[in-house]
Every structure is written in C-alpha cells, then in structure tokens.
N, C-alpha and C. Protein backbone atom coordinates (compact mmCIF):
# COMPACT_ATOMS: atom_id res chain seq x y z
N UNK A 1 -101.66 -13.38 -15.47
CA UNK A 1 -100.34 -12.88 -15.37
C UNK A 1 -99.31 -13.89 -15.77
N UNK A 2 -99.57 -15.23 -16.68
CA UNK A 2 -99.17 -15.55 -17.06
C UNK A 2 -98.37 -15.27 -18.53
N UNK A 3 -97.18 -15.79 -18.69
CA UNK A 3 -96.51 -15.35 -19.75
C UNK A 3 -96.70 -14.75 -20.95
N UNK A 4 -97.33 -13.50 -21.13
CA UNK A 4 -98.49 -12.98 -22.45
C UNK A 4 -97.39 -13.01 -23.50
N UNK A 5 -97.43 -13.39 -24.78
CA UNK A 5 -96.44 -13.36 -25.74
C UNK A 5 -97.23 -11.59 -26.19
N UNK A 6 -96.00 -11.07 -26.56
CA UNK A 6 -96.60 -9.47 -26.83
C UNK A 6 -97.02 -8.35 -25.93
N UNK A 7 -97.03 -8.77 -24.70
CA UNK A 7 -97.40 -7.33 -23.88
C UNK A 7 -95.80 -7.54 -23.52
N UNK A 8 -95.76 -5.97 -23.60
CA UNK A 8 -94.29 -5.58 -23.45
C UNK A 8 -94.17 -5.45 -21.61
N UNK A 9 -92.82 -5.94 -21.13
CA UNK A 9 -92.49 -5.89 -19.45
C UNK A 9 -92.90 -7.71 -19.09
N UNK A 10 -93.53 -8.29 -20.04
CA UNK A 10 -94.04 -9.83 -19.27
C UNK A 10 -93.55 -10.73 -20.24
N UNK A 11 -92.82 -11.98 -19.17
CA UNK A 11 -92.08 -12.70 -19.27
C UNK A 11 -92.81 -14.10 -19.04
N UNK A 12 -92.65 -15.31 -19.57
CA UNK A 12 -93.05 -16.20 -19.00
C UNK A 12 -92.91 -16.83 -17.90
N UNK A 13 -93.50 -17.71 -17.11
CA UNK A 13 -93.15 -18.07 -16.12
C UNK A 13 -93.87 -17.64 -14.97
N UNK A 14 -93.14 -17.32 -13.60
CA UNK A 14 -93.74 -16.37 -12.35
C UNK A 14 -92.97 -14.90 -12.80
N UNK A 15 -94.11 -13.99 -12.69
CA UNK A 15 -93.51 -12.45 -12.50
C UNK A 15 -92.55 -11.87 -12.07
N UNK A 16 -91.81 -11.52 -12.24
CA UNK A 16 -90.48 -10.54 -11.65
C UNK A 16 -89.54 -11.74 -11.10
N UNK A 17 -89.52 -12.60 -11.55
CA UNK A 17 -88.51 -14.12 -10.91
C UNK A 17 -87.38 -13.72 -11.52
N UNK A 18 -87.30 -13.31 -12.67
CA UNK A 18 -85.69 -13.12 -12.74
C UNK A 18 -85.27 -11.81 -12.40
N UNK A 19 -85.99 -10.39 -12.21
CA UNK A 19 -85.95 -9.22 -11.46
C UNK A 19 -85.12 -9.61 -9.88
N UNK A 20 -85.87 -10.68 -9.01
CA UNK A 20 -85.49 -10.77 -7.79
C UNK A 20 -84.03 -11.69 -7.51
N UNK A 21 -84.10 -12.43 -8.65
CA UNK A 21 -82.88 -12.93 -8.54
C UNK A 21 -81.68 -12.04 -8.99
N UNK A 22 -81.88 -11.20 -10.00
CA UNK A 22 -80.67 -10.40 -10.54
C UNK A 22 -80.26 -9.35 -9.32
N UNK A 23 -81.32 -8.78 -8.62
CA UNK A 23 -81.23 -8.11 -7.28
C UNK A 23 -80.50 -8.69 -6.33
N UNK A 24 -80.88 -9.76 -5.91
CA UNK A 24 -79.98 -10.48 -4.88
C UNK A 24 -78.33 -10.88 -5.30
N UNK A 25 -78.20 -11.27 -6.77
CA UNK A 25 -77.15 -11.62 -6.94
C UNK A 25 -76.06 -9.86 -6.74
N UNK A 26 -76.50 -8.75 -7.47
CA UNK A 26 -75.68 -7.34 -7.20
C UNK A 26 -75.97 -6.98 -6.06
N UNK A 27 -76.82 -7.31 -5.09
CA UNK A 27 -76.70 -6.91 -3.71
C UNK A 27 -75.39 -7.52 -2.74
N UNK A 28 -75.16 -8.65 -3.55
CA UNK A 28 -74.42 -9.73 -2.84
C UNK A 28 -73.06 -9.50 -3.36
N UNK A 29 -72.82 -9.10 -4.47
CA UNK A 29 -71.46 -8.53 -5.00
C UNK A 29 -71.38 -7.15 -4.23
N UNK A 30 -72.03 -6.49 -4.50
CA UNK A 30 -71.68 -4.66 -4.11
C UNK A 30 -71.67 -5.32 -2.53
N UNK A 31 -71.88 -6.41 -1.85
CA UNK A 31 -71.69 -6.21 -0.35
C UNK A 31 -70.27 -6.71 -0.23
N UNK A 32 -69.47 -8.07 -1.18
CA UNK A 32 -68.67 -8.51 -1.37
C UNK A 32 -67.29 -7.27 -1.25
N UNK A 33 -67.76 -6.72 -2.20
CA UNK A 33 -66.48 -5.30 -3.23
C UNK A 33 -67.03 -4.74 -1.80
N UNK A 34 -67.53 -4.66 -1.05
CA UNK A 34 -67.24 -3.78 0.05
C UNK A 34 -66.90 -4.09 1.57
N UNK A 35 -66.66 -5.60 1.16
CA UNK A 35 -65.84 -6.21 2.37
C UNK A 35 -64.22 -6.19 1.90
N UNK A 36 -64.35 -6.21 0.84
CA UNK A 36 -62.68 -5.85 -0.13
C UNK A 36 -62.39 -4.74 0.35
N UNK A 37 -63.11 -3.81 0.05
CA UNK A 37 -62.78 -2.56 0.45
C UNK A 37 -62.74 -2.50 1.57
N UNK A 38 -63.26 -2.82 2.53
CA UNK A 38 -63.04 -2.83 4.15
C UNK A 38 -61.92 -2.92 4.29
N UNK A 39 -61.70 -4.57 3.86
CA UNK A 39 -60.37 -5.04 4.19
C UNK A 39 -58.70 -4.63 3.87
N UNK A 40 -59.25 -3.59 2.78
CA UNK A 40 -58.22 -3.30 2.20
C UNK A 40 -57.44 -2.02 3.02
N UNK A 41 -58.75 -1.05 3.64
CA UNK A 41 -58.67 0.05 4.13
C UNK A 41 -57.75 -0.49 5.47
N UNK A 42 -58.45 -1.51 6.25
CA UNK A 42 -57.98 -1.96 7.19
C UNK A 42 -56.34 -2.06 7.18
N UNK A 43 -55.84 -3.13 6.21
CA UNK A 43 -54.73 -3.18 5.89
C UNK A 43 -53.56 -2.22 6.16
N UNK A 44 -54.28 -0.94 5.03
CA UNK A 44 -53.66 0.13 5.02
C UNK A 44 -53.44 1.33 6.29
N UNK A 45 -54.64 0.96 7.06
CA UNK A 45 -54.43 1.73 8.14
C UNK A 45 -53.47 0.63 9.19
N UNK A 46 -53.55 -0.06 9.27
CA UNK A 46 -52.37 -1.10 10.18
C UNK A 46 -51.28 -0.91 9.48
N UNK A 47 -50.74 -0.98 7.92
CA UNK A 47 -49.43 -0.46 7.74
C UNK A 47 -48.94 0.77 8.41
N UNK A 48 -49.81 2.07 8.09
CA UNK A 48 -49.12 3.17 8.21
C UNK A 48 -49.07 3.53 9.82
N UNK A 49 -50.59 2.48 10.75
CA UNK A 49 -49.58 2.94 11.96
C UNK A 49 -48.44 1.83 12.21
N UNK A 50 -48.40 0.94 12.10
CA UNK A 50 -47.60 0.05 12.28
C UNK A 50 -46.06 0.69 12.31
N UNK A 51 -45.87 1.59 11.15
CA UNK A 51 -44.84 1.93 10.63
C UNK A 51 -44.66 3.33 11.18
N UNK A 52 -45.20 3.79 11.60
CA UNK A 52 -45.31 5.00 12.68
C UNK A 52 -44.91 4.84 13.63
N UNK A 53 -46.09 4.10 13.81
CA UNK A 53 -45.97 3.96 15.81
C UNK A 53 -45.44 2.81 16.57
N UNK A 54 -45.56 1.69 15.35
CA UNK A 54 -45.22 0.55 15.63
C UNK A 54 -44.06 0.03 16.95
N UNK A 55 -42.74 1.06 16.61
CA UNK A 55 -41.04 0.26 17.53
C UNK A 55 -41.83 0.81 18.80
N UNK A 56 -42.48 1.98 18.39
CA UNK A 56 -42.09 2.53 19.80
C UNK A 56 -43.61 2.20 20.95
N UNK A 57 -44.58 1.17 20.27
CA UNK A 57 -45.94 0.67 21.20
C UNK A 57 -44.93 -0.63 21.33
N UNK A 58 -44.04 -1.23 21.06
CA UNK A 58 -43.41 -2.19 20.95
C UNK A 58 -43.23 -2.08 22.43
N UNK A 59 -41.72 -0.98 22.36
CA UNK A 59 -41.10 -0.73 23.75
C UNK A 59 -41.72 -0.29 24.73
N UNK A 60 -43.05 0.25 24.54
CA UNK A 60 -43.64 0.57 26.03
C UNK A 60 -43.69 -0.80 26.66
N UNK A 61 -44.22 -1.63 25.85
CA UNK A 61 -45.00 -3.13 26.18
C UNK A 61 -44.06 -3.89 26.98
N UNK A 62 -43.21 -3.55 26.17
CA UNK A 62 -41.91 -4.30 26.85
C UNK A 62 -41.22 -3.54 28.19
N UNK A 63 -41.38 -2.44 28.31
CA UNK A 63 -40.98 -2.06 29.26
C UNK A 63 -41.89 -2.07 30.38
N UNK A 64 -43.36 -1.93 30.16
CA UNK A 64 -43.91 -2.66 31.28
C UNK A 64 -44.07 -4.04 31.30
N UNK A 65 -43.72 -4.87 30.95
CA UNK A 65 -43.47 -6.01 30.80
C UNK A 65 -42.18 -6.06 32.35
N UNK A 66 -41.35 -4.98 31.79
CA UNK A 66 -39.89 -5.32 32.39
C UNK A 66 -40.52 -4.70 33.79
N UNK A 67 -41.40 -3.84 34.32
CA UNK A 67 -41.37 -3.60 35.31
C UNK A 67 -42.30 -4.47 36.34
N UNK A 68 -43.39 -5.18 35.58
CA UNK A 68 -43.86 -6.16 36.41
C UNK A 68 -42.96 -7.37 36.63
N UNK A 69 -41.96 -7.70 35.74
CA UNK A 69 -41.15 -8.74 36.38
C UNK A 69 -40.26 -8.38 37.14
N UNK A 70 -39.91 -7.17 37.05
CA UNK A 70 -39.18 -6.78 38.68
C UNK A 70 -39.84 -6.51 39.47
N UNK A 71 -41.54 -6.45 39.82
CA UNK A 71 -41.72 -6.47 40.67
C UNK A 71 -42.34 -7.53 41.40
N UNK A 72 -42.31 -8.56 40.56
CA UNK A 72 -42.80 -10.10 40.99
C UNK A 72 -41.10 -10.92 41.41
N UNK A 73 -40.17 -10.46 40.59
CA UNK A 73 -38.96 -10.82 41.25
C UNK A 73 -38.46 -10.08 43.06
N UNK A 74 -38.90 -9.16 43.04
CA UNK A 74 -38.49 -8.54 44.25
C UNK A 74 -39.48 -8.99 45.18
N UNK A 75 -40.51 -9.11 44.67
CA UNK A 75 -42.00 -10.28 45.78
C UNK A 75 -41.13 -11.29 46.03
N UNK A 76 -40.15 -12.47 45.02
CA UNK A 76 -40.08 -13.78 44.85
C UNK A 76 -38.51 -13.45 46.41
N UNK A 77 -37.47 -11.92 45.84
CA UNK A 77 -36.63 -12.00 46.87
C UNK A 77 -36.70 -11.57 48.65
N UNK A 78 -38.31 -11.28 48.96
CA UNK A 78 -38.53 -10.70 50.14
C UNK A 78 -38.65 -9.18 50.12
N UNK A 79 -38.37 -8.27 49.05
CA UNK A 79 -38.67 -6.79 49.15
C UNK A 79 -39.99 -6.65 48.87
N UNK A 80 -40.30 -5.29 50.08
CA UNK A 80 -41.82 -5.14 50.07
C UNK A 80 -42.21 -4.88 48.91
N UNK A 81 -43.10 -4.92 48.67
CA UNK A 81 -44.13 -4.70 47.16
C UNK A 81 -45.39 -4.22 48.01
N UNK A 82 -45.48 -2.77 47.34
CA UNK A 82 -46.25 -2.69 47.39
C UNK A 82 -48.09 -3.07 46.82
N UNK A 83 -47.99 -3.85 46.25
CA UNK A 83 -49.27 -4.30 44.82
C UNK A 83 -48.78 -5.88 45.29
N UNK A 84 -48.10 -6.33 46.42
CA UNK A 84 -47.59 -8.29 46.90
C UNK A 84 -49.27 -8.94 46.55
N UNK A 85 -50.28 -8.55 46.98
CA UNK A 85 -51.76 -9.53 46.74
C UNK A 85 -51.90 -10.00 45.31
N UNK A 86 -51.62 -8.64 44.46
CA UNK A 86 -51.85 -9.01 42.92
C UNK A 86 -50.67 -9.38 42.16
N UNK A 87 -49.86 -9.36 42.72
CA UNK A 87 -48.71 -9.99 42.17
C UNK A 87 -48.02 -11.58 42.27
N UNK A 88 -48.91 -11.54 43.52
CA UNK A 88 -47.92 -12.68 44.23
C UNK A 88 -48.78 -14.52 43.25
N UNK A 89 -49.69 -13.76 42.39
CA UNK A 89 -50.36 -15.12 41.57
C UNK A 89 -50.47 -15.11 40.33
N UNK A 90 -49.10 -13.67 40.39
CA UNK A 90 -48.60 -14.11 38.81
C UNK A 90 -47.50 -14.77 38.46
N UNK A 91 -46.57 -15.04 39.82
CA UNK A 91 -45.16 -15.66 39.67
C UNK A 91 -45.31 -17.33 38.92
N UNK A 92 -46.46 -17.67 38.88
CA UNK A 92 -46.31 -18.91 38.33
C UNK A 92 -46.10 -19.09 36.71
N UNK A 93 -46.63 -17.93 35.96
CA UNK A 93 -47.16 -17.11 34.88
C UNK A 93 -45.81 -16.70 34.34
N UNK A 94 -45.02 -15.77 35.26
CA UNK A 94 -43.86 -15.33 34.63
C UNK A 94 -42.59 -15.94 34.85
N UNK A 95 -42.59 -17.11 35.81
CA UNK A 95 -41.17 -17.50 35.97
C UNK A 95 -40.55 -18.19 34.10
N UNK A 96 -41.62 -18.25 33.27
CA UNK A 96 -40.90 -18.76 31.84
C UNK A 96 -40.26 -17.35 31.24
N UNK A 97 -40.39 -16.43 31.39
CA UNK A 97 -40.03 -15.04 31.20
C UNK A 97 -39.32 -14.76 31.29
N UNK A 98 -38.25 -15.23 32.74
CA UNK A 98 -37.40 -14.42 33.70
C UNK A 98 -36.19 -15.02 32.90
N UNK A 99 -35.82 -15.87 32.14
CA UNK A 99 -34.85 -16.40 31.48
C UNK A 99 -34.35 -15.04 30.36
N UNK A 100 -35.21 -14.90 29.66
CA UNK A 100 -35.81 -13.79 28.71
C UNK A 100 -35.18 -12.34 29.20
N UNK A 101 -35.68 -12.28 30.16
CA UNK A 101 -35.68 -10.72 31.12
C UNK A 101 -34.15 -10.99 31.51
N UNK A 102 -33.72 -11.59 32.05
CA UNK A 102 -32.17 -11.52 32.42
C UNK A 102 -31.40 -11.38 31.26
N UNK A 103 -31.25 -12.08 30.76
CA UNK A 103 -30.70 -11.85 29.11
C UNK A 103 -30.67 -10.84 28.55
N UNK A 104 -31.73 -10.03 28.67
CA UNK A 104 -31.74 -8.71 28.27
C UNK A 104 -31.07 -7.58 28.95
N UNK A 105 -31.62 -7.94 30.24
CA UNK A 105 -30.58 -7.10 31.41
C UNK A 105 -29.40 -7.06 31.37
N UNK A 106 -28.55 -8.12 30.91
CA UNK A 106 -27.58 -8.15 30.74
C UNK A 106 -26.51 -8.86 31.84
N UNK A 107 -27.50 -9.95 32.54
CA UNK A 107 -27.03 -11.27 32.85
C UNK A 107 -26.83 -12.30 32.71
N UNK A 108 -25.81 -13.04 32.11
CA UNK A 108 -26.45 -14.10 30.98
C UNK A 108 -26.53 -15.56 32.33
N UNK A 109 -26.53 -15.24 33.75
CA UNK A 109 -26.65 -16.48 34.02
C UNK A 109 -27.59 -15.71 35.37
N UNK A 110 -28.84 -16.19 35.93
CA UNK A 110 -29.11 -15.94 37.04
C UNK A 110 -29.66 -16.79 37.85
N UNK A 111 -30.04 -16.67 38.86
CA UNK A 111 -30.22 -17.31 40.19
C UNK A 111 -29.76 -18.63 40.75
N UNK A 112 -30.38 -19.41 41.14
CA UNK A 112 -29.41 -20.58 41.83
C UNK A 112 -29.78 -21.61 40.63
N UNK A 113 -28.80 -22.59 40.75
CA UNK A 113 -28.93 -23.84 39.86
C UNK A 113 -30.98 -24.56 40.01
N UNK A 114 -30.78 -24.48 38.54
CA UNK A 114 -32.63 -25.05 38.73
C UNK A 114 -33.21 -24.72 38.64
N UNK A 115 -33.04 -23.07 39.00
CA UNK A 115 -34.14 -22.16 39.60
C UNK A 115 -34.63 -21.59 37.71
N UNK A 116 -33.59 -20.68 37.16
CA UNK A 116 -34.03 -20.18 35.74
C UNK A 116 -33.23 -21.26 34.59
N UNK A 117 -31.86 -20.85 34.35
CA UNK A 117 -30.68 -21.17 33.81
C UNK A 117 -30.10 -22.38 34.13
C-alpha cells in the first residue's frame, strides 16, 4: 500500500494522510463560521431586546433597588421591618448607595454630618 505510481486513488506516502488532514482542517472552519454565526445571532438578539425592553428592565431594577434601600434605611431609623433578619446584613453593602438614592429622591443633602454627605 505503498505509493503505486499508476493505480488510480493512491498516493505516496501513508494512505489517506492527506484525506484526514483536509477533514480536520473543514471540520474546524465549518465549526469556526458557526461560532460567527452564533455570535452574531447572539448580538442581534441582545440588540433587539435591548431596544425593546431594555429602559423599562432598567427601571424595574432600579426600583427594586429603591425599595430595598428604604427598607434597610427604615431598619437603620428604628421602623419595624418586617424581613429586619435579612436585611439587617445588608446595611454594610448599601450604605455606598444611599448617597445615590437620596439624590434621586430629591434630597440633595441627607442625614447627619459623616453619616452619607
């Protein structure tokens, strides 16, 4: 099975050696062009929801955002809370926030000297 000059299909060398290599190399492209294509699809589906749904997954976030810091602020002023166990070991977490959250509220200065502002 060495390299026969004249029988047609045989090549010199080892058998089918360049068969297995030409295989691997288009297996390895067509897997390539179809991580492109993945990626591309991907893309496109994050634009169009982005641009859909995007402001408004924004503002939920933020608005529960806004309601756990009022309710870790009302833990921090003595009003009952109901959820005080799971809350009460996030105040360390959100006091960089509360600067943020007032501002928005539409206080531009809050609590005592030191404390946020």
């Amino acid at each position: 099975m060495t390299g026969e000059p004249g029988v047609p299909g045989r090549s010199r060398g080892r058998p089918g050696a360049t068969g297995a290599v030409g295989a691997v190399g288009t297996a390895r492209s067509v897997a390539a062009k179809l991580r492109r294509a993945w990626r591309r699809a991907e893309e496109l589906f994050d634009a169009v929801f982005t641009a859909r749904w995007g402001p408004s997954a924004r503002r939920a976030a933020r608005d529960q955002a806004d309601t756990l810091r009022a309710l870790v602020l009302l833990e921090t002023l003595g009003v009952d809370n109901p959820v005080r166990y799971e809350t009460l070991e996030l105040i360390p977490y959100l006091v960089a926030d509360l600067h943020e959250w007032h501002r928005r509220m539409g206080k531009e200065e809050f609590g005592d000297p030191g404390v946020c502002c």
